[in-house]
C-alpha atoms as a PDB file:
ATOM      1  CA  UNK A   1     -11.700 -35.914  -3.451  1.00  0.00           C
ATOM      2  CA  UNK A   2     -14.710 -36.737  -6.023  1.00  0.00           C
ATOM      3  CA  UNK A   3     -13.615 -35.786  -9.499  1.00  0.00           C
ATOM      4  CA  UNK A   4     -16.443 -33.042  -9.741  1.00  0.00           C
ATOM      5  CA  UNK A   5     -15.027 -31.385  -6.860  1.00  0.00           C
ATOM      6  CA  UNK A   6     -11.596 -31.644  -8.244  1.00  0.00           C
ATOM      7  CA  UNK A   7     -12.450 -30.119 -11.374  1.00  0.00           C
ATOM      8  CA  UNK A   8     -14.669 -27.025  -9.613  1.00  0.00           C
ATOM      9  CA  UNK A   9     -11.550 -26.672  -7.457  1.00  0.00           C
ATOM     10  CA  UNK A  10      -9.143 -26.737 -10.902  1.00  0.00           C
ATOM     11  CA  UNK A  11     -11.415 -24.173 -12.313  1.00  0.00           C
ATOM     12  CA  UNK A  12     -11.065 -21.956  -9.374  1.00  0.00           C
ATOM     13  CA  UNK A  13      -7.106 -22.120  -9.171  1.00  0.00           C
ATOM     14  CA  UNK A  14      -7.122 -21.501 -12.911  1.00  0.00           C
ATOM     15  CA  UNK A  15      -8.947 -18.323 -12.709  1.00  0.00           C
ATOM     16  CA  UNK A  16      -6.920 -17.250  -9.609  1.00  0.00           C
ATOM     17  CA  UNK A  17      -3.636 -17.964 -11.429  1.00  0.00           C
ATOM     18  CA  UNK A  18      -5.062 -15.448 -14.529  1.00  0.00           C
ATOM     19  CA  UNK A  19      -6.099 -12.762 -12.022  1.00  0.00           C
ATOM     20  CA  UNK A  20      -3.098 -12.822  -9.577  1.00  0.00           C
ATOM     21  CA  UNK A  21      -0.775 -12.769 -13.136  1.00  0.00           C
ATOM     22  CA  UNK A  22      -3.387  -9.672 -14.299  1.00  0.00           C
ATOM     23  CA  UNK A  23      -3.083  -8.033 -10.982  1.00  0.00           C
ATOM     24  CA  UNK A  24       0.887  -8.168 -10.845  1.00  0.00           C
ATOM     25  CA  UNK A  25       0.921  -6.484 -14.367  1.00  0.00           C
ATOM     26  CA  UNK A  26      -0.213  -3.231 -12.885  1.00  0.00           C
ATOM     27  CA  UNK A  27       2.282  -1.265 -10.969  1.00  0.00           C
ATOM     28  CA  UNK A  28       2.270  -1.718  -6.844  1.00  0.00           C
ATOM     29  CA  UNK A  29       1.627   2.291  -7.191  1.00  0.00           C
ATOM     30  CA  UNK A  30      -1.161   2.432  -9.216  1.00  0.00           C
ATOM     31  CA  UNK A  31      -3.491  -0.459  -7.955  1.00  0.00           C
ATOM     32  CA  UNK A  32      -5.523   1.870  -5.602  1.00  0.00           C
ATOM     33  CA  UNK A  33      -6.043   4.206  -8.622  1.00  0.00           C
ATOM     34  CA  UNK A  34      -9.299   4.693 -10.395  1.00  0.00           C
ATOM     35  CA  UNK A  35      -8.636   5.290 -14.230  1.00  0.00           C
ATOM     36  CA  UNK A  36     -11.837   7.408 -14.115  1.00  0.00           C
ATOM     37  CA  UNK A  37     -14.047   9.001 -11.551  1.00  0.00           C
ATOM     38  CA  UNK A  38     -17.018   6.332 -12.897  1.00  0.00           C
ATOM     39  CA  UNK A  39     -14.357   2.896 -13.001  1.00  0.00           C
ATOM     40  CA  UNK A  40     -12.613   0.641 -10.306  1.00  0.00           C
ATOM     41  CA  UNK A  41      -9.660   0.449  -9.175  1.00  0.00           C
ATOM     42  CA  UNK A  42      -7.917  -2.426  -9.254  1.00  0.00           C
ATOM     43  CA  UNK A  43      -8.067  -2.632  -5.671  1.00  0.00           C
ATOM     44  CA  UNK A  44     -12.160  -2.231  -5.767  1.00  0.00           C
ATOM     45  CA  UNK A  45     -12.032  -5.038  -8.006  1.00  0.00           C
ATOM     46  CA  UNK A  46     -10.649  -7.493  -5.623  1.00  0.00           C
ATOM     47  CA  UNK A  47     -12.450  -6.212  -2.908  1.00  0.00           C
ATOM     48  CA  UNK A  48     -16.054  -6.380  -4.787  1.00  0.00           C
ATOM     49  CA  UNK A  49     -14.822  -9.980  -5.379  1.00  0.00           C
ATOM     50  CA  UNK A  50     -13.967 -10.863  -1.801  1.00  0.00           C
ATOM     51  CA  UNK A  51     -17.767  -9.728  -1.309  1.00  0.00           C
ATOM     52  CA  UNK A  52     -19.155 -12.026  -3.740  1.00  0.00           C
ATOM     53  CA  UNK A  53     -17.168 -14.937  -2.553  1.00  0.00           C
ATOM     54  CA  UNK A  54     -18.059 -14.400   0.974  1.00  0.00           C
ATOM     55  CA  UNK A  55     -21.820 -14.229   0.298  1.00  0.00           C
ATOM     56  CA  UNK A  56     -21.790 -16.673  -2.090  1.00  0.00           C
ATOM     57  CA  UNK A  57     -19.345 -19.405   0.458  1.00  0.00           C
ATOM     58  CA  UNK A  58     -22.148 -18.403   2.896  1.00  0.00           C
ATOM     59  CA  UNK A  59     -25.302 -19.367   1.290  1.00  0.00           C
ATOM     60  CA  UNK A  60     -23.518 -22.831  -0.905  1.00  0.00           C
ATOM     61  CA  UNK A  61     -22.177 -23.797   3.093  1.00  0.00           C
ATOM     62  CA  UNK A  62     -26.206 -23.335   4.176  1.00  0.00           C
ATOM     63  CA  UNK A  63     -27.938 -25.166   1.394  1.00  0.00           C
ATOM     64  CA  UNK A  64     -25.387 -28.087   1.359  1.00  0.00           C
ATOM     65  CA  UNK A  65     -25.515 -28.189   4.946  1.00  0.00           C
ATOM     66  CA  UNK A  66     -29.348 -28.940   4.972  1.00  0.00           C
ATOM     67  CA  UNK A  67     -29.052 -30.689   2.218  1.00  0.00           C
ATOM     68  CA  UNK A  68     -26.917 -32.878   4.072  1.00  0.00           C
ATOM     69  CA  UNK A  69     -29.708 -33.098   6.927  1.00  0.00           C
ATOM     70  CA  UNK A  70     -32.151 -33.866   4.767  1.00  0.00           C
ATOM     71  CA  UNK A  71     -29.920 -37.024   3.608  1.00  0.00           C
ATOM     72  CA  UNK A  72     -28.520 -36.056   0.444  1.00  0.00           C
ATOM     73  CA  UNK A  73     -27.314 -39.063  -1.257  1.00  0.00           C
ATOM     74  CA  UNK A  74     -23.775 -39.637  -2.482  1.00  0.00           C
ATOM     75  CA  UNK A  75     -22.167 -38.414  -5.976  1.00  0.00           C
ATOM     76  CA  UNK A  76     -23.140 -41.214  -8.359  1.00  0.00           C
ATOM     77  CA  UNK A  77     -22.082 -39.391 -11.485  1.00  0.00           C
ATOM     78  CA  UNK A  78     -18.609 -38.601 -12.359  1.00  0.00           C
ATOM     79  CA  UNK A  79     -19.290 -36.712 -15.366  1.00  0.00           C
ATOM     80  CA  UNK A  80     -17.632 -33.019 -16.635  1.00  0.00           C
ATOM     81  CA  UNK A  81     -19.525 -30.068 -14.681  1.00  0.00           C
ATOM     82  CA  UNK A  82     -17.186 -27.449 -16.299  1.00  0.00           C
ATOM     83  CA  UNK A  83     -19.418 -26.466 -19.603  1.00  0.00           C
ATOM     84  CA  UNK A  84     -22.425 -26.476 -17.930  1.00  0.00           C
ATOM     85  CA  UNK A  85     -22.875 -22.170 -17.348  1.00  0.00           C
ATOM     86  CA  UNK A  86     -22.695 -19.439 -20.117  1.00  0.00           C
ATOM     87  CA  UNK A  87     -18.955 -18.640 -19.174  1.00  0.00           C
ATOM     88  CA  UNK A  88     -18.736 -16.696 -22.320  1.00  0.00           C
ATOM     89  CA  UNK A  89     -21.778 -14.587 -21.555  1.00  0.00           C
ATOM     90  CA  UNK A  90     -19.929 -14.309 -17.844  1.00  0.00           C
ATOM     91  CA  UNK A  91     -16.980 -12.649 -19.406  1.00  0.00           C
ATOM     92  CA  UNK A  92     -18.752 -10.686 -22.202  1.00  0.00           C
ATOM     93  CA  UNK A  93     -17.094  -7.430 -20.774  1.00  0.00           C
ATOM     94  CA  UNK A  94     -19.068  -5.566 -23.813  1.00  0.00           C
ATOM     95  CA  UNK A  95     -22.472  -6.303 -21.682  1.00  0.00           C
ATOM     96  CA  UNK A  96     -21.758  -3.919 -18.589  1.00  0.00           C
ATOM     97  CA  UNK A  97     -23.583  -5.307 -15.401  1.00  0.00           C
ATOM     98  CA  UNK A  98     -24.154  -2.901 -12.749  1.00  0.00           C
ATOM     99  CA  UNK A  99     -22.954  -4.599  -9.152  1.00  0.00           C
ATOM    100  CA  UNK A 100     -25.825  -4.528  -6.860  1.00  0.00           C
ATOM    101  CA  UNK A 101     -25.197  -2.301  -3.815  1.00  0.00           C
ATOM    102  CA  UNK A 102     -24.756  -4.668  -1.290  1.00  0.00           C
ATOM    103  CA  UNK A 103     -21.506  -5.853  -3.387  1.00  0.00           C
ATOM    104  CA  UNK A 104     -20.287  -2.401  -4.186  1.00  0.00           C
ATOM    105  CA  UNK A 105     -16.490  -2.340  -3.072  1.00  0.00           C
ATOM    106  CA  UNK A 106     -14.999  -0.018  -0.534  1.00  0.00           C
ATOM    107  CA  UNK A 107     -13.723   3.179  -2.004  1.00  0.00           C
ATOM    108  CA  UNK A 108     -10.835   3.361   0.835  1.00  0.00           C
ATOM    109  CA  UNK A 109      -9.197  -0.169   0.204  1.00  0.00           C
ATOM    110  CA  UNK A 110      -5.973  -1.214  -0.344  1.00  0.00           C
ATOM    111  CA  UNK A 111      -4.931  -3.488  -2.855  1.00  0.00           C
ATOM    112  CA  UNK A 112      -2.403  -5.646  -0.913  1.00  0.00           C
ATOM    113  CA  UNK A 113      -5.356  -5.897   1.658  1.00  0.00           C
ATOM    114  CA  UNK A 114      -7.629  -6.681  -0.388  1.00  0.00           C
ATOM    115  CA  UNK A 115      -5.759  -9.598  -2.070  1.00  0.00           C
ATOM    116  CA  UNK A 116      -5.269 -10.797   1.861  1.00  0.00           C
ATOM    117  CA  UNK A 117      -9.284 -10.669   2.356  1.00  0.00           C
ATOM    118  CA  UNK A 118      -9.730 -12.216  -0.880  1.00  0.00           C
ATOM    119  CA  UNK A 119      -7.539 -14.982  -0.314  1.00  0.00           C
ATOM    120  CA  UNK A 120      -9.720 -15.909   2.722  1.00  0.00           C
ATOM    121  CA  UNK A 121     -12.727 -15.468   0.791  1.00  0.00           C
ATOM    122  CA  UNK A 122     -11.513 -18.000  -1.265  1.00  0.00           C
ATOM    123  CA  UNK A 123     -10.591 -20.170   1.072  1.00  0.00           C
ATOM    124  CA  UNK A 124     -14.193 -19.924   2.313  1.00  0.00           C
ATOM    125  CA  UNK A 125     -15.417 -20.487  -0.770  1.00  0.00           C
ATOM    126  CA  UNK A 126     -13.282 -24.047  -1.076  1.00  0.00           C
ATOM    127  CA  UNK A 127     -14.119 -24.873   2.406  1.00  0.00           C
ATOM    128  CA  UNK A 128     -18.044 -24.259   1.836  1.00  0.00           C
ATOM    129  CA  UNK A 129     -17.527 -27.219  -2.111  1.00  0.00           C
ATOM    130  CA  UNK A 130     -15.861 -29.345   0.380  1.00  0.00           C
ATOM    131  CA  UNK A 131     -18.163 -29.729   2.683  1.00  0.00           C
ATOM    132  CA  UNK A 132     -20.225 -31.564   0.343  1.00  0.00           C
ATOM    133  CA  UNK A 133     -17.174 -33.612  -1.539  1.00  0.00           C
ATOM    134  CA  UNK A 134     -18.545 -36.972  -2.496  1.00  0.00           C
ATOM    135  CA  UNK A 135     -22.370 -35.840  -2.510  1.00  0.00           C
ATOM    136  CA  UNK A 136     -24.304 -35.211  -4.843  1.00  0.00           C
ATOM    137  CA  UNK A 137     -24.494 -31.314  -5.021  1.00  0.00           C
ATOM    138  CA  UNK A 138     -25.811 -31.337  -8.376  1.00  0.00           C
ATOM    139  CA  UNK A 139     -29.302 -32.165  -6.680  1.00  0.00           C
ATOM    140  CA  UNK A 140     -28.833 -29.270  -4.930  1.00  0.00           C
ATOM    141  CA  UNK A 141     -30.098 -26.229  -6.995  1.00  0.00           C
ATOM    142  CA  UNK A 142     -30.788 -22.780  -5.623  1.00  0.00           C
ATOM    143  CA  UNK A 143     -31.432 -19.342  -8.211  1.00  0.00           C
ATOM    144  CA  UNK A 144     -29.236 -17.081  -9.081  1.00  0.00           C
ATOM    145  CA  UNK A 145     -30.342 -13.314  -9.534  1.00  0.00           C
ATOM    146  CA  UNK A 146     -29.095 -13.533 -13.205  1.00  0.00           C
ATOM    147  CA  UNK A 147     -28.035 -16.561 -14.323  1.00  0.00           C
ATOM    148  CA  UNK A 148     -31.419 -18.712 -13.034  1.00  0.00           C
ATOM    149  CA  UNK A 149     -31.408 -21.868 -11.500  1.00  0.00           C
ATOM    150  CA  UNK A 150     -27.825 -23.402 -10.490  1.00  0.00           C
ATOM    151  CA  UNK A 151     -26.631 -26.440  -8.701  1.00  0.00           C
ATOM    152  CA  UNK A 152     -23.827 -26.483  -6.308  1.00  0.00           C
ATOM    153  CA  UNK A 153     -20.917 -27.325  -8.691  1.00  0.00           C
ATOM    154  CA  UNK A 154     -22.008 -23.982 -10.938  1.00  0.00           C
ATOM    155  CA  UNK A 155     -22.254 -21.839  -7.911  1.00  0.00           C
ATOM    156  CA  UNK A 156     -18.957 -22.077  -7.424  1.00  0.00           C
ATOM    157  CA  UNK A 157     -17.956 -22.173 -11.200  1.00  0.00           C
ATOM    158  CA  UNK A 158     -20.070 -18.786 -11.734  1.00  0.00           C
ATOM    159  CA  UNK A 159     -17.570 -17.200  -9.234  1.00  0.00           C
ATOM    160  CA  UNK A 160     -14.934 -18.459 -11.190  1.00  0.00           C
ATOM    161  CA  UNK A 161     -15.777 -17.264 -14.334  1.00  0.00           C
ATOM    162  CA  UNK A 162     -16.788 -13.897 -12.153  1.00  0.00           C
ATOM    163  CA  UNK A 163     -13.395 -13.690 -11.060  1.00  0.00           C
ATOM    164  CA  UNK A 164     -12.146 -14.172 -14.743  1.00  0.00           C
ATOM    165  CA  UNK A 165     -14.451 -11.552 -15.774  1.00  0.00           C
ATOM    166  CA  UNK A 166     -13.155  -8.869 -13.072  1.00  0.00           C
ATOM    167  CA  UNK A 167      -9.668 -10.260 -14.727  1.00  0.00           C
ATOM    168  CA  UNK A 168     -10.452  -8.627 -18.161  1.00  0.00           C
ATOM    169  CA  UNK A 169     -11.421  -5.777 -15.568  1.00  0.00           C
ATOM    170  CA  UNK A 170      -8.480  -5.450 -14.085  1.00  0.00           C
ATOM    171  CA  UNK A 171      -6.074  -5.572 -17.901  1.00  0.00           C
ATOM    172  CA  UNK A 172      -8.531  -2.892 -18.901  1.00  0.00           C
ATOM    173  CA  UNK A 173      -7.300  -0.919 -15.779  1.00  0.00           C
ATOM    174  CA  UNK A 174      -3.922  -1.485 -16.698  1.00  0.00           C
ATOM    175  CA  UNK A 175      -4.189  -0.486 -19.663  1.00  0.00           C
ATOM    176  CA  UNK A 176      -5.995   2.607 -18.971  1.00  0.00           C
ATOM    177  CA  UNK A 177      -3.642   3.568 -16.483  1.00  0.00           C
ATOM    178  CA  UNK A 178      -0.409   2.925 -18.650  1.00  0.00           C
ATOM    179  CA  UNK A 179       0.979  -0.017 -16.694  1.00  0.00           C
ATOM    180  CA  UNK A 180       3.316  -2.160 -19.097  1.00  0.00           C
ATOM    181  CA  UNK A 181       4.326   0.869 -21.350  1.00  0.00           C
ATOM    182  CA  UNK A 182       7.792   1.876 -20.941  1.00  0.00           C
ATOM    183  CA  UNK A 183       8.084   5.339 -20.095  1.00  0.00           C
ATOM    184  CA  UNK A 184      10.588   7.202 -22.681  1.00  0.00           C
ATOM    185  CA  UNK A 185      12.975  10.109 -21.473  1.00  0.00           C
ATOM    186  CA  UNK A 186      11.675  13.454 -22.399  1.00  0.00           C
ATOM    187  CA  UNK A 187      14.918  14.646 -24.842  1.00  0.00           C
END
């Protein structure tokens, strides 16, 4: 596997390692509860991020694969591709982003199926890098809605830092909800 790839791919089992840890904080019981009538549940969460993924593994699988018929060349440079999107302005959980509608989770999902779907997602989403390992994907560049132009590699770093955003999501629903405080017998 090129390096580049290997580091996307490092970034992406990071961020799934913080979100599956943030996730089994909150109680079995309560991930399908909304703290609020206006927030997520926990459950939402991972299904508006099994949305993203899916669209997202669609469209990088598309562009690399005509980028590929159009005789993209191979990966000449092995340098870091990990700094190279505002990650901190991806997790600034003070700047609220509205989710456009066609990303708007389910209101009826579970949260142990919605892990399951996002699991796939994610394996689309790995599938969709590798079909390009060893090219040079950084050539490839297609906009984002918010973040501008992006090349391959940052594509699939923004949904890593999106996923690590929705992980500061999902400790604010625990919190909210009272997971992790020990409940003390009434006298």
């Amino acid at each position: 596997m090129h390096p580049r790839s290997e580091e996307v791919l490092g970034y992406l089992d990071h961020t799934r390692e913080e979100l599956r840890a943030a996730v089994d904080a909150v109680p079995a019981e309560l991930r399908n509860t909304r703290p609020t009538a206006d927030q997520w549940s926990v459950a939402q969460v991972l299904n508006h991020l099994t949305i993203a993924h899916d669209r997202v593994a669609a469209v990088v699988d598309r562009w690399i694969s005509e980028a590929k018929a159009a005789g993209l060349a191979a990966e000449t440079d092995s340098g870091s591709v990990l700094n190279t999107i505002p990650t901190e302005r991806i997790l600034d959980r003070t700047q609220k982003v509205q989710a456009p509608a066609a990303i708007v989770p389910r209101s009826d999902i579970d949260a142990a199926e919605a892990w399951t779907e996002l699991d796939q997602a994610r394996d689309k989403l790995r599938a969709a890098l590798l079909s390009g390992d060893g090219l040079a994907l950084a050539q490839v560049v297609q906009p984002h809605p918010v973040l501008g132009p992006l090349n391959m590699y940052q594509w699939i770093l923004f949904n890593g830092s999106h996923e690590a955003r929705h992980t500061l999501q999902v400790r604010e629903i625990g919190a909210a909800l009272g997971a992790g405080k020990e409940k003390t017998a009434a006298p």
